[in-house]
C-alpha atoms as a PDB file:
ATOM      1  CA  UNK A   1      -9.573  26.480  38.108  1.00  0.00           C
ATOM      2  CA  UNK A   2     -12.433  27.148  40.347  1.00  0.00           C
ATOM      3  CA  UNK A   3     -13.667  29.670  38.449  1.00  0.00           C
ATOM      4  CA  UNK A   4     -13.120  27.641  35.271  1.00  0.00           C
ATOM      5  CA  UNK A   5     -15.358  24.869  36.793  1.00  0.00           C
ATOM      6  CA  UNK A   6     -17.698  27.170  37.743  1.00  0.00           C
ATOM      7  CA  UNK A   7     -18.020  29.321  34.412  1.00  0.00           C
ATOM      8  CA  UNK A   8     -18.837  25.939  32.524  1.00  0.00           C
ATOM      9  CA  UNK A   9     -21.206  24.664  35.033  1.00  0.00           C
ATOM     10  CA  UNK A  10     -19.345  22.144  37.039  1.00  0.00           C
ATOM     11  CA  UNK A  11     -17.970  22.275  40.846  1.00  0.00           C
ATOM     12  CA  UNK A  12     -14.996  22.372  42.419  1.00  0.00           C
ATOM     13  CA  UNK A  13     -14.863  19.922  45.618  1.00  0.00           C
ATOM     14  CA  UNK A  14     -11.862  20.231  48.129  1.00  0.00           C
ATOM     15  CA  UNK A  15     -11.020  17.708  50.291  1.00  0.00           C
ATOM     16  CA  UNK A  16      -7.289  17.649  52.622  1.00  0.00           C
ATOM     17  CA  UNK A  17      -5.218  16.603  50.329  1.00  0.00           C
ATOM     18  CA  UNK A  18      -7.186  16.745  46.576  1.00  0.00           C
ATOM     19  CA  UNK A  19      -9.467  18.840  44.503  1.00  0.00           C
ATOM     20  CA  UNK A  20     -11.733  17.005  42.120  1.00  0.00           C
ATOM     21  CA  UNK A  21     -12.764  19.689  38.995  1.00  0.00           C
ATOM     22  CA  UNK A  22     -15.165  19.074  36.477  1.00  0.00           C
ATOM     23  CA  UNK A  23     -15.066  20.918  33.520  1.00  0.00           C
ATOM     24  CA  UNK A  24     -18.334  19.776  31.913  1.00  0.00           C
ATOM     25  CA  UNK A  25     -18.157  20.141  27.632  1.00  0.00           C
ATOM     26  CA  UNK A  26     -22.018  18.348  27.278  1.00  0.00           C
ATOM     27  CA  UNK A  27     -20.153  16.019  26.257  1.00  0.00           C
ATOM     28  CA  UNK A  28     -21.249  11.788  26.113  1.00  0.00           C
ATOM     29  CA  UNK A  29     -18.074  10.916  27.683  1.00  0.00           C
ATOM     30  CA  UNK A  30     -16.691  11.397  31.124  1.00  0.00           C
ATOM     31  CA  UNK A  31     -12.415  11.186  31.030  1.00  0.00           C
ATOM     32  CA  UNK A  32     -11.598  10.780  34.826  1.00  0.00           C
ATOM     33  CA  UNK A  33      -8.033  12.479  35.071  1.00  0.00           C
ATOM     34  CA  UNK A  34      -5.718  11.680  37.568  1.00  0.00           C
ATOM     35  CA  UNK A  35      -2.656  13.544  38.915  1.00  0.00           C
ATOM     36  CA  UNK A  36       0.994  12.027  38.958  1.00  0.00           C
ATOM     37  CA  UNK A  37       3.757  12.371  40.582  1.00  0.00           C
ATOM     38  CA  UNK A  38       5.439  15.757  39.715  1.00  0.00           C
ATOM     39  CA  UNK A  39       1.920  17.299  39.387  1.00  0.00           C
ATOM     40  CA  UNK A  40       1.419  18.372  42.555  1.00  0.00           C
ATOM     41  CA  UNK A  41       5.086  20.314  42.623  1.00  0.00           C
ATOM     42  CA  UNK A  42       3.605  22.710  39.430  1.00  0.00           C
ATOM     43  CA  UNK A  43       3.884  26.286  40.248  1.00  0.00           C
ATOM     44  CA  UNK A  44       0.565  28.637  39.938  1.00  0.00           C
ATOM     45  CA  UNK A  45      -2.893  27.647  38.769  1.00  0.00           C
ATOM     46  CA  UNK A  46      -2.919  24.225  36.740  1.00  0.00           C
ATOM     47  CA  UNK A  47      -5.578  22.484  35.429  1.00  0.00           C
ATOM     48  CA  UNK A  48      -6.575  18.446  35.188  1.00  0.00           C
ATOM     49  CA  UNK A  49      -3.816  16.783  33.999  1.00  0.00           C
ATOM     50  CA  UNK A  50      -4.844  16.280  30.303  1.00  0.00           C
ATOM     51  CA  UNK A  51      -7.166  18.901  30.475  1.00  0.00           C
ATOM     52  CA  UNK A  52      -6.500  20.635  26.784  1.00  0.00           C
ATOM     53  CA  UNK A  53      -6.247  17.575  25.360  1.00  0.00           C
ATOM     54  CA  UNK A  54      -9.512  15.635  26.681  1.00  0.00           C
ATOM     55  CA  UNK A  55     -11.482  19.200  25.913  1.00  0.00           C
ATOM     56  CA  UNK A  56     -10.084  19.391  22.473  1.00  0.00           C
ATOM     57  CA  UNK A  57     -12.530  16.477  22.217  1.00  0.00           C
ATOM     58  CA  UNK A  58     -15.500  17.404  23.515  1.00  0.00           C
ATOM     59  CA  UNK A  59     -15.411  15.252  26.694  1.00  0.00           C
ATOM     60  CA  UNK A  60     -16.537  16.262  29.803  1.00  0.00           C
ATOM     61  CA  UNK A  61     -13.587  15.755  31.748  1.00  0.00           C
ATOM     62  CA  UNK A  62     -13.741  15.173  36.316  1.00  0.00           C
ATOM     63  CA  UNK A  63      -9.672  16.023  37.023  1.00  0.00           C
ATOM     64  CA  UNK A  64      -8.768  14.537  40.683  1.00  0.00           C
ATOM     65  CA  UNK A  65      -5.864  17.106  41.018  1.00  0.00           C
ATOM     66  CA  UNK A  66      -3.245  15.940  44.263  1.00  0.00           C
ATOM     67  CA  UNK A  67      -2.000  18.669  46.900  1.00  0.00           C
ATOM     68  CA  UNK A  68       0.285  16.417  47.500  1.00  0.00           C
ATOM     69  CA  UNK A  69       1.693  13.411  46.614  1.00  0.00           C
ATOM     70  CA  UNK A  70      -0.308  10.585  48.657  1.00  0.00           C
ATOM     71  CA  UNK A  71      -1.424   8.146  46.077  1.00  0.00           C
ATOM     72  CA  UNK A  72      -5.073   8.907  46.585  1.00  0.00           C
ATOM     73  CA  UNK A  73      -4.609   7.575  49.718  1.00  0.00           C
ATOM     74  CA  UNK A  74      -6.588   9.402  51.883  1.00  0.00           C
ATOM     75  CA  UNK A  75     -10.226   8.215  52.995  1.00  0.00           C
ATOM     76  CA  UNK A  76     -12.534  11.539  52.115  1.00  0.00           C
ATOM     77  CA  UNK A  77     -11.116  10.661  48.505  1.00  0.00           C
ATOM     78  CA  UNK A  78     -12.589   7.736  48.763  1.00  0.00           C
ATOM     79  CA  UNK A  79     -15.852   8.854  50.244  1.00  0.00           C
ATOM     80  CA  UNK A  80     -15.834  11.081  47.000  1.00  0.00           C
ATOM     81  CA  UNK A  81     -15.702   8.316  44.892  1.00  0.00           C
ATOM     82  CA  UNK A  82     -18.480   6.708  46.741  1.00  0.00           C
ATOM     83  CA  UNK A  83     -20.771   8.891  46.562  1.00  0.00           C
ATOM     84  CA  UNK A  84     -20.378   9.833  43.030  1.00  0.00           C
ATOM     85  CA  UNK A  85     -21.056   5.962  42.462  1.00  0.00           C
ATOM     86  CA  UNK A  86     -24.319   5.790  44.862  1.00  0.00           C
ATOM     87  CA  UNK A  87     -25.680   9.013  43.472  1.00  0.00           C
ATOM     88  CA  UNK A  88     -25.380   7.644  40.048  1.00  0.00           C
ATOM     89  CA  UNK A  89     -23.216  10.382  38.199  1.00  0.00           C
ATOM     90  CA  UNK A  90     -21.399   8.283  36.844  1.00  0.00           C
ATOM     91  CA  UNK A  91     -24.645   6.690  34.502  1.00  0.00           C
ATOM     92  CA  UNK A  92     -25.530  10.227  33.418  1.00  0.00           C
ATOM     93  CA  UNK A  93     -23.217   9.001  30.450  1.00  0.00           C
ATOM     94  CA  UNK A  94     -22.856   7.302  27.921  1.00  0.00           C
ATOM     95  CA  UNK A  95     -19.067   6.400  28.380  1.00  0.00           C
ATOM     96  CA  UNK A  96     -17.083   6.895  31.313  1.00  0.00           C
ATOM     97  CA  UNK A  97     -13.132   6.495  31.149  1.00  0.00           C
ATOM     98  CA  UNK A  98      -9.928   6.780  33.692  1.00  0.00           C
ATOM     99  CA  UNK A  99      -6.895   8.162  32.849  1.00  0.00           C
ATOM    100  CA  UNK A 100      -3.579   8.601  34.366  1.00  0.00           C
ATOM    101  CA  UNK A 101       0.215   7.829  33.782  1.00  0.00           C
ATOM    102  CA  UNK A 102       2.541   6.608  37.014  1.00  0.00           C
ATOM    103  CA  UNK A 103       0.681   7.246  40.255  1.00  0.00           C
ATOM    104  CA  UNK A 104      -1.793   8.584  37.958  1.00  0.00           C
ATOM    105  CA  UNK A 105      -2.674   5.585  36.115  1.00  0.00           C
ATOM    106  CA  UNK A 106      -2.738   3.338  39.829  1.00  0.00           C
ATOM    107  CA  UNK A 107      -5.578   5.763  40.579  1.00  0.00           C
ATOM    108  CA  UNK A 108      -7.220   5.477  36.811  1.00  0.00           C
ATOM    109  CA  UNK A 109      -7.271   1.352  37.548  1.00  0.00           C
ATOM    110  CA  UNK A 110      -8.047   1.491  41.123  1.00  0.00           C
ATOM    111  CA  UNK A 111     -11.011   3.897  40.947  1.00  0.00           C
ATOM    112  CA  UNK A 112     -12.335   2.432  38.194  1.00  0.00           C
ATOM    113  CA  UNK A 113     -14.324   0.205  40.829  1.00  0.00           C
ATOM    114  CA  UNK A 114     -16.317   3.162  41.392  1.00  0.00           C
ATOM    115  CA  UNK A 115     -17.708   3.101  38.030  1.00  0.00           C
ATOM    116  CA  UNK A 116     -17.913  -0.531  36.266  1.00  0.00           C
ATOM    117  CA  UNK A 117     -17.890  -0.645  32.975  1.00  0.00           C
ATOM    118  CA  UNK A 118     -15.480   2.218  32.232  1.00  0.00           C
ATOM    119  CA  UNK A 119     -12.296   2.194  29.751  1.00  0.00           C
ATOM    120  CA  UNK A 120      -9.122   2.482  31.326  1.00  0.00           C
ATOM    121  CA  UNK A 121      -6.163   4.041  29.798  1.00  0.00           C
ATOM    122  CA  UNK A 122      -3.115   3.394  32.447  1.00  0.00           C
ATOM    123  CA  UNK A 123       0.519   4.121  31.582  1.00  0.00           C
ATOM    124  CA  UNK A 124       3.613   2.616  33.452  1.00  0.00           C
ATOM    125  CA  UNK A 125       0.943   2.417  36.722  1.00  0.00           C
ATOM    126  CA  UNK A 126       1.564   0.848  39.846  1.00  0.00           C
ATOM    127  CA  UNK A 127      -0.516  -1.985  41.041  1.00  0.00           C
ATOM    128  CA  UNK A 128      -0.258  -0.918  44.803  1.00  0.00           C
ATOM    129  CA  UNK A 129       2.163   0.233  47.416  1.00  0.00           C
ATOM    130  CA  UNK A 130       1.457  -2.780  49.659  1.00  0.00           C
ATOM    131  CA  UNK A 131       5.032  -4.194  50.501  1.00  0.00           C
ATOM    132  CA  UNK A 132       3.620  -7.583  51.158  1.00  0.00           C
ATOM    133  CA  UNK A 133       1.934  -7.669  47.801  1.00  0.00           C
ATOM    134  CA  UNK A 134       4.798  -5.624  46.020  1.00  0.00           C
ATOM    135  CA  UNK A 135       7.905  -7.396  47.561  1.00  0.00           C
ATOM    136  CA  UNK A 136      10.067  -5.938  44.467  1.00  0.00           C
ATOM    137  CA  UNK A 137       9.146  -2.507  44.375  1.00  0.00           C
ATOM    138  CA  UNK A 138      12.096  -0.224  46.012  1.00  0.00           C
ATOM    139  CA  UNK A 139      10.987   2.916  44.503  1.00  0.00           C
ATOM    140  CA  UNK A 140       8.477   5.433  46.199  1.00  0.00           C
ATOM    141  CA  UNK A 141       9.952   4.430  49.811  1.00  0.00           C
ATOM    142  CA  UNK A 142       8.266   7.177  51.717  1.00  0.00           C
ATOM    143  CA  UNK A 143       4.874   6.360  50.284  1.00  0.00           C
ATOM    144  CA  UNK A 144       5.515   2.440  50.977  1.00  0.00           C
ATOM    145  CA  UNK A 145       6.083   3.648  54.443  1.00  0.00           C
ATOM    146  CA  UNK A 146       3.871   6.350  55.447  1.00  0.00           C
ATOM    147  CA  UNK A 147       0.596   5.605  53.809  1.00  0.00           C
ATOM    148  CA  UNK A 148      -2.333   2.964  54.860  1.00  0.00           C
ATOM    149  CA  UNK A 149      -2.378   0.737  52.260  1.00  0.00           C
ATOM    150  CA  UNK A 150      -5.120  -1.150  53.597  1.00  0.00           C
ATOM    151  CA  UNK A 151      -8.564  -1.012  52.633  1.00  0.00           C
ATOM    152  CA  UNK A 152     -10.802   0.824  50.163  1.00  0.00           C
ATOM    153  CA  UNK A 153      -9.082   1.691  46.522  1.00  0.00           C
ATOM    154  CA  UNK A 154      -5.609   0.222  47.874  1.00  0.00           C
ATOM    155  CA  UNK A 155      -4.989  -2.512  45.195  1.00  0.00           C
ATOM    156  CA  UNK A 156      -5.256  -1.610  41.350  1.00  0.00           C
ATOM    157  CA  UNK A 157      -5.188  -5.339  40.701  1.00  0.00           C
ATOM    158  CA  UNK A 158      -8.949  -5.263  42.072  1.00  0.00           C
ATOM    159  CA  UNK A 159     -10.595  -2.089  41.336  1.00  0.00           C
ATOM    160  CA  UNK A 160      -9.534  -2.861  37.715  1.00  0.00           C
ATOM    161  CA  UNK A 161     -11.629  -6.200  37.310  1.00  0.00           C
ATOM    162  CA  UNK A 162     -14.782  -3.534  37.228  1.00  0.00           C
ATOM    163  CA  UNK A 163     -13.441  -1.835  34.164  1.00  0.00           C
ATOM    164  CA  UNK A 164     -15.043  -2.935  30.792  1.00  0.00           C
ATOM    165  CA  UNK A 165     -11.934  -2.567  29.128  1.00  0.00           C
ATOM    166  CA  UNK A 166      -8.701  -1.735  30.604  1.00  0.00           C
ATOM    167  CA  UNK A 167      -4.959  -0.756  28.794  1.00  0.00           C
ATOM    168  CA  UNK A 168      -1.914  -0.960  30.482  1.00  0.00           C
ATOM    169  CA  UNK A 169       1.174   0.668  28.504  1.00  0.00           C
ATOM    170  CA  UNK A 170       4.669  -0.196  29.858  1.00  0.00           C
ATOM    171  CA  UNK A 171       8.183  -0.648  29.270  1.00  0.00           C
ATOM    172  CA  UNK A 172       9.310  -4.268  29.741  1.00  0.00           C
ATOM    173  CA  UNK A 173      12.738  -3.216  30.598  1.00  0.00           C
ATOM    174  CA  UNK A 174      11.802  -1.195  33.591  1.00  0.00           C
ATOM    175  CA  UNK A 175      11.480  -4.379  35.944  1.00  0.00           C
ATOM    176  CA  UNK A 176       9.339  -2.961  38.385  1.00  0.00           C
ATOM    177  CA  UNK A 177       7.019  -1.428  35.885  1.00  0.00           C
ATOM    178  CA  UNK A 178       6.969  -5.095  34.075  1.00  0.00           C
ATOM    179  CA  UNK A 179       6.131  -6.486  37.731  1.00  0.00           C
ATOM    180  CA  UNK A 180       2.908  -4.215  38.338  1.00  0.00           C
ATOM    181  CA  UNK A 181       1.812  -5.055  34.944  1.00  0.00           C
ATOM    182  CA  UNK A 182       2.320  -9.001  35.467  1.00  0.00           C
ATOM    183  CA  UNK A 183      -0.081  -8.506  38.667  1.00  0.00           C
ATOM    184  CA  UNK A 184      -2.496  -6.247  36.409  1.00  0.00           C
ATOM    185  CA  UNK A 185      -2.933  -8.794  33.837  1.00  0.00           C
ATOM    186  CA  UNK A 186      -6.878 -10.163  33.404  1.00  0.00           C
ATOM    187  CA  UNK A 187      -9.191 -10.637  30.682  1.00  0.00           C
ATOM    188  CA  UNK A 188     -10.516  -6.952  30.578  1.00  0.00           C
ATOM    189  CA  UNK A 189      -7.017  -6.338  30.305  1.00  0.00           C
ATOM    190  CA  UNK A 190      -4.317  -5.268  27.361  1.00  0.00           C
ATOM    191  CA  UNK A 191      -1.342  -4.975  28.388  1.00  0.00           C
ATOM    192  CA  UNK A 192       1.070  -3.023  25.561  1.00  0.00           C
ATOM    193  CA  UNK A 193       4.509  -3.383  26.001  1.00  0.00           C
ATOM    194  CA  UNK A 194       7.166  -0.452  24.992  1.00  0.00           C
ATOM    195  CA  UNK A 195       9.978  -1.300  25.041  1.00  0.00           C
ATOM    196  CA  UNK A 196      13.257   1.185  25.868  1.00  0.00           C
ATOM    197  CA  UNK A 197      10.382   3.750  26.490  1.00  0.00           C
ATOM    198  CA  UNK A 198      11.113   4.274  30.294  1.00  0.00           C
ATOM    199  CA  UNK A 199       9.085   5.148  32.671  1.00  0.00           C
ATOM    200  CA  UNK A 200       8.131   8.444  31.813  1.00  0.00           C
ATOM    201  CA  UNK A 201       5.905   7.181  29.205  1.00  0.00           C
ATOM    202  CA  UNK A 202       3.465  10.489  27.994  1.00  0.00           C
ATOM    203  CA  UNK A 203       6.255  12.804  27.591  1.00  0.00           C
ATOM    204  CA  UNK A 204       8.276   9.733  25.464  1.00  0.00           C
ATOM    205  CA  UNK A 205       4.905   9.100  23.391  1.00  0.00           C
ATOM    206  CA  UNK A 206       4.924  12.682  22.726  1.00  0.00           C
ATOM    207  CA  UNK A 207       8.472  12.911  21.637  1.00  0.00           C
ATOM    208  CA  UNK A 208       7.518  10.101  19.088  1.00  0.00           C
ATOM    209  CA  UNK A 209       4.342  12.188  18.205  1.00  0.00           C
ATOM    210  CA  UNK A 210       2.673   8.857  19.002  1.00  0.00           C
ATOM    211  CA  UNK A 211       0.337  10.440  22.361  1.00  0.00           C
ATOM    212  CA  UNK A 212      -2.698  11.526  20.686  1.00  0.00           C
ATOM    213  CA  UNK A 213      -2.816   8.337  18.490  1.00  0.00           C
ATOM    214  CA  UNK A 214      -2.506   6.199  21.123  1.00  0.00           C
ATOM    215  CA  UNK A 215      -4.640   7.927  23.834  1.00  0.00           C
ATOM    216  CA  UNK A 216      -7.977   8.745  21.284  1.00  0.00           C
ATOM    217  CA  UNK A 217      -8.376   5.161  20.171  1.00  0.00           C
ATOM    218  CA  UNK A 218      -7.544   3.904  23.966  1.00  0.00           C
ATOM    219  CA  UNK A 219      -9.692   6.313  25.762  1.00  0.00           C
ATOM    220  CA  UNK A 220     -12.620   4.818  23.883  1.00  0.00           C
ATOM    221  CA  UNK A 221     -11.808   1.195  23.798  1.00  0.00           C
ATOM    222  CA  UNK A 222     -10.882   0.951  20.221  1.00  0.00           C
ATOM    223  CA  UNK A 223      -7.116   0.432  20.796  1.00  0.00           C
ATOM    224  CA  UNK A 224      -5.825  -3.196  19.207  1.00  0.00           C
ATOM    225  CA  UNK A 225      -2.676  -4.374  19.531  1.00  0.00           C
ATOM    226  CA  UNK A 226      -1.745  -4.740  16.140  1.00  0.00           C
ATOM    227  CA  UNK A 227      -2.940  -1.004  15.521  1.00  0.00           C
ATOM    228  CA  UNK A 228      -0.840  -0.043  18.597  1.00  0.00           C
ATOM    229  CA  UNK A 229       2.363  -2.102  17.449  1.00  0.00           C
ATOM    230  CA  UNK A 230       2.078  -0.359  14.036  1.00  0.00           C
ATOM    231  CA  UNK A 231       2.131   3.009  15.522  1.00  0.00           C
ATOM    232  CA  UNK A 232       5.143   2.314  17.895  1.00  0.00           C
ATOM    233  CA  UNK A 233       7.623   1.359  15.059  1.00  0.00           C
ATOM    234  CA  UNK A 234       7.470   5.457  14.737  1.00  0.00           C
ATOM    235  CA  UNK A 235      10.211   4.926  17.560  1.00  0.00           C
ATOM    236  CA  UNK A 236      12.917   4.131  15.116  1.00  0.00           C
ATOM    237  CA  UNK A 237      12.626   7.709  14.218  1.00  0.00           C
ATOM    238  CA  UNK A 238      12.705   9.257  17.306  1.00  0.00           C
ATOM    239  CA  UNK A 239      16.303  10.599  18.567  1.00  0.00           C
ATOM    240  CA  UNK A 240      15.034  10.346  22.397  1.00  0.00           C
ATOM    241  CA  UNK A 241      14.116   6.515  22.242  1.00  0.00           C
ATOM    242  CA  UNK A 242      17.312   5.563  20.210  1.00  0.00           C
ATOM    243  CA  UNK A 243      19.458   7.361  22.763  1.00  0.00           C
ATOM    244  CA  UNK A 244      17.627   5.404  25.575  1.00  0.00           C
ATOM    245  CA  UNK A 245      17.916   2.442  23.854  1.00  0.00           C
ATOM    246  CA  UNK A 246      21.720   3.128  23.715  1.00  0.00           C
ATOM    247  CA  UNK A 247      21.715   3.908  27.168  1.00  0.00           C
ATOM    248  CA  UNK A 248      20.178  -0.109  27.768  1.00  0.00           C
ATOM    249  CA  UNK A 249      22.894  -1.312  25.969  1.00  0.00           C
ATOM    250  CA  UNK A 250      25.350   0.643  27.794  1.00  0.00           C
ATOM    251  CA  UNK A 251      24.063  -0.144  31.060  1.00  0.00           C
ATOM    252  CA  UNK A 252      23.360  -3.946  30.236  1.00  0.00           C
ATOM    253  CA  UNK A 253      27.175  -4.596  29.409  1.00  0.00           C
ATOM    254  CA  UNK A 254      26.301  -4.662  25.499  1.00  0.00           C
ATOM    255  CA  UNK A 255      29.601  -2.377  24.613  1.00  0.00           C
ATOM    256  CA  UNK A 256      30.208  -3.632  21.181  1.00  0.00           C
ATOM    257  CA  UNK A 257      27.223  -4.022  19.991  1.00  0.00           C
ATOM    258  CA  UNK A 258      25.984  -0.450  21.200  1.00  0.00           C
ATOM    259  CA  UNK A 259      28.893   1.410  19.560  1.00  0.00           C
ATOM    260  CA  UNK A 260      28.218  -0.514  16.229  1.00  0.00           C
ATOM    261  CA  UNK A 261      24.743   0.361  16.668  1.00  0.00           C
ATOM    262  CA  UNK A 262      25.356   4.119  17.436  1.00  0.00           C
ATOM    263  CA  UNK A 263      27.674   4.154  14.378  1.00  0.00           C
ATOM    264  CA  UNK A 264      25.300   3.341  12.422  1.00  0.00           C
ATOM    265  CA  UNK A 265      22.358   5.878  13.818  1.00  0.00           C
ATOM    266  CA  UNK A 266      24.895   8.528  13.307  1.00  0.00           C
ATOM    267  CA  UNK A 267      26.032   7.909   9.623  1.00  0.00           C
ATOM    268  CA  UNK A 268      21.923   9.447   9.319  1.00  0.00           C
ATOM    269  CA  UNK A 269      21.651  11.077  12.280  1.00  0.00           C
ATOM    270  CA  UNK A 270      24.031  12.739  13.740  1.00  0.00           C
ATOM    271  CA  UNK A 271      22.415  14.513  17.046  1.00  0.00           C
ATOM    272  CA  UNK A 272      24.722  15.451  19.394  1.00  0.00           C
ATOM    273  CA  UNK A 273      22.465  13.316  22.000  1.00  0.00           C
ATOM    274  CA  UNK A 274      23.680   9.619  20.065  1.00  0.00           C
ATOM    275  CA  UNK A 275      27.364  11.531  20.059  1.00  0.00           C
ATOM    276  CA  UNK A 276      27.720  11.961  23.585  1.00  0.00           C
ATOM    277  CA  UNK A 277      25.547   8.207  24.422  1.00  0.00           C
ATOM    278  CA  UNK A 278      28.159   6.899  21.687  1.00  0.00           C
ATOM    279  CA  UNK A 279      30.873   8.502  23.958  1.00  0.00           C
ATOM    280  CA  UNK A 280      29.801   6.954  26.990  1.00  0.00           C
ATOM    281  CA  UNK A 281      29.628   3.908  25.571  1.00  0.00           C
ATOM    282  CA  UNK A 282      33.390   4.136  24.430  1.00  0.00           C
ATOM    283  CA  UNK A 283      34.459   5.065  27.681  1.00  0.00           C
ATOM    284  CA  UNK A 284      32.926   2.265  28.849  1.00  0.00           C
ATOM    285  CA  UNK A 285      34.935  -0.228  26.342  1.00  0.00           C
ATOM    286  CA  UNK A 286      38.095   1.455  27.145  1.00  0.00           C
ATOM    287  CA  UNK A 287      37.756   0.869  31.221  1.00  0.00           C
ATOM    288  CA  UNK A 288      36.510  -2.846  30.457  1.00  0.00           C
ATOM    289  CA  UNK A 289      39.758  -3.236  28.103  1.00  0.00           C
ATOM    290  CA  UNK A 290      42.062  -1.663  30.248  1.00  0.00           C
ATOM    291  CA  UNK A 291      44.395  -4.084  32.340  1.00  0.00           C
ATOM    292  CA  UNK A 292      44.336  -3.723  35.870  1.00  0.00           C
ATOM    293  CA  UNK A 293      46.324  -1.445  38.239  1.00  0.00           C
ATOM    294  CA  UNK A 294      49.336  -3.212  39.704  1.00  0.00           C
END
């Protein structure tokens, strides 16, 4: 990667626990790429997360790349950002967005104080860690726990309200991914709701074939709601988001319904993935029905 950076005349800055890439393509637009969660555990060189795809448009693209997984939590990170902000690199252009999914997109919102005005494009983020502020989040314990969540770049819910225009994709039924959201609401702010999606949302819009069309149009601020909510009804055609959706009713107590459902799915679709979901959801009729052991 360094020698990527290097060949297309950017830098490579290492701090303790991040690298921050850019990959200039003299490109208008900065895209501000920021690692999740699993990123971190790739094996042998990686690039920005989003790399291909944010080249493939001519963007110029800054990738803050995690050694490990600290939620950006670490204060040379934030002197980074600083600086970049004081020196003005972030006005050399025309159009500077954030991007990131899960602990990736709590970075894209939070660091987007470092360069007001930007787009943000943030899928199922988190608003902070803070257990005070974030009394129902009981994911991510170790990182509750064993990070300062205190100061500079700590709450998305502020570093957003510098963004120009900010989108926050998530899944309604994943409550505490419907909880950030609620505290990332503002008037900068569209908040697109998925639901049955999960939390993993890039690999599910990809599934769908729905990533690209969402991100372009979101990246540069030109997302609408109605244009989004056209796109998603593309789920009804995807075997990954009907099984999860089967899965909700299954885990929601919705027996009936679910097997009607799945027998219907499968009279046009029969994957093996709605068989065994429609399964499951059989098994679970039959141990409801049963009578009790005497």
């Amino acid at each position: 990667m360094r020698a990527a950076a290097n060949a297309s005349g950017g830098f490579c800055h290492e701090m303790t626990n991040h690298v921050a890439a850019l990959l200039p393509c003299a490109g208008q637009r900065l895209v501000v790429s920021f690692d999740n969660l699993v990123s971190p555990k790739a094996e042998g060189a990686r690039m920005p997360w989003g790399h291909e795809f944010l080249a493939r448009q001519g963007w110029d693209v800054l990738g803050i790349m995690a050694r490990r997984a600290d939620w950006f939590r670490h204060p040379d990170l934030w002197d980074f950002f600083d600086r970049l902000r004081d020196e003005g690199f972030f006005r050399r252009y025309q159009a500077v967005s954030m991007y990131g999914a899960s602990m990736g997109g709590f970075g894209a919102l939070t660091f987007a104080a470092a360069a007001p005005g930007c787009t943000v494009l943030a899928m199922a983020p988190q608003s902070t860690l803070a257990p005070r502020l974030t009394p129902f989040e009981h994911r991510f314990r170790y990182a509750r726990r064993h990070h300062d969540w205190t100061g500079r770049y700590a709450d998305a819910a502020e570093g957003m309200r510098a963004a120009g225009r900010a989108y926050v994709l998530f899944d309604p039924m994943e409550q505490a991914d419907a909880a950030h959201a609620a505290r990332l609401d503002g008037p900068n702010v569209t908040l697109l709701r998925l639901p049955h999606a999960g939390h993993k949302l890039p690999p599910a819009l990809r599934r769908m074939g729905l990533l690209k069309d969402v991100a372009l149009p979101a990246l540069t601020g030109g997302l609408e709601p109605s244009g989004f909510y056209r796109l998603y009804r593309q789920r009804r055609n995807s075997v990954p988001w009907l099984v999860n959706l089967l899965a909700h009713a299954r885990q929601r107590g919705h027996l009936d319904a679910g097997l009607r459902l799945a027998d219907t799915l499968l009279e046009t679709r029969p994957h093996f993935k709605l068989r065994k979901e429609r399964r499951a959801l059989q098994a679970a009729l039959d141990a409801r029905n049963s009578p009790p052991e005497t």
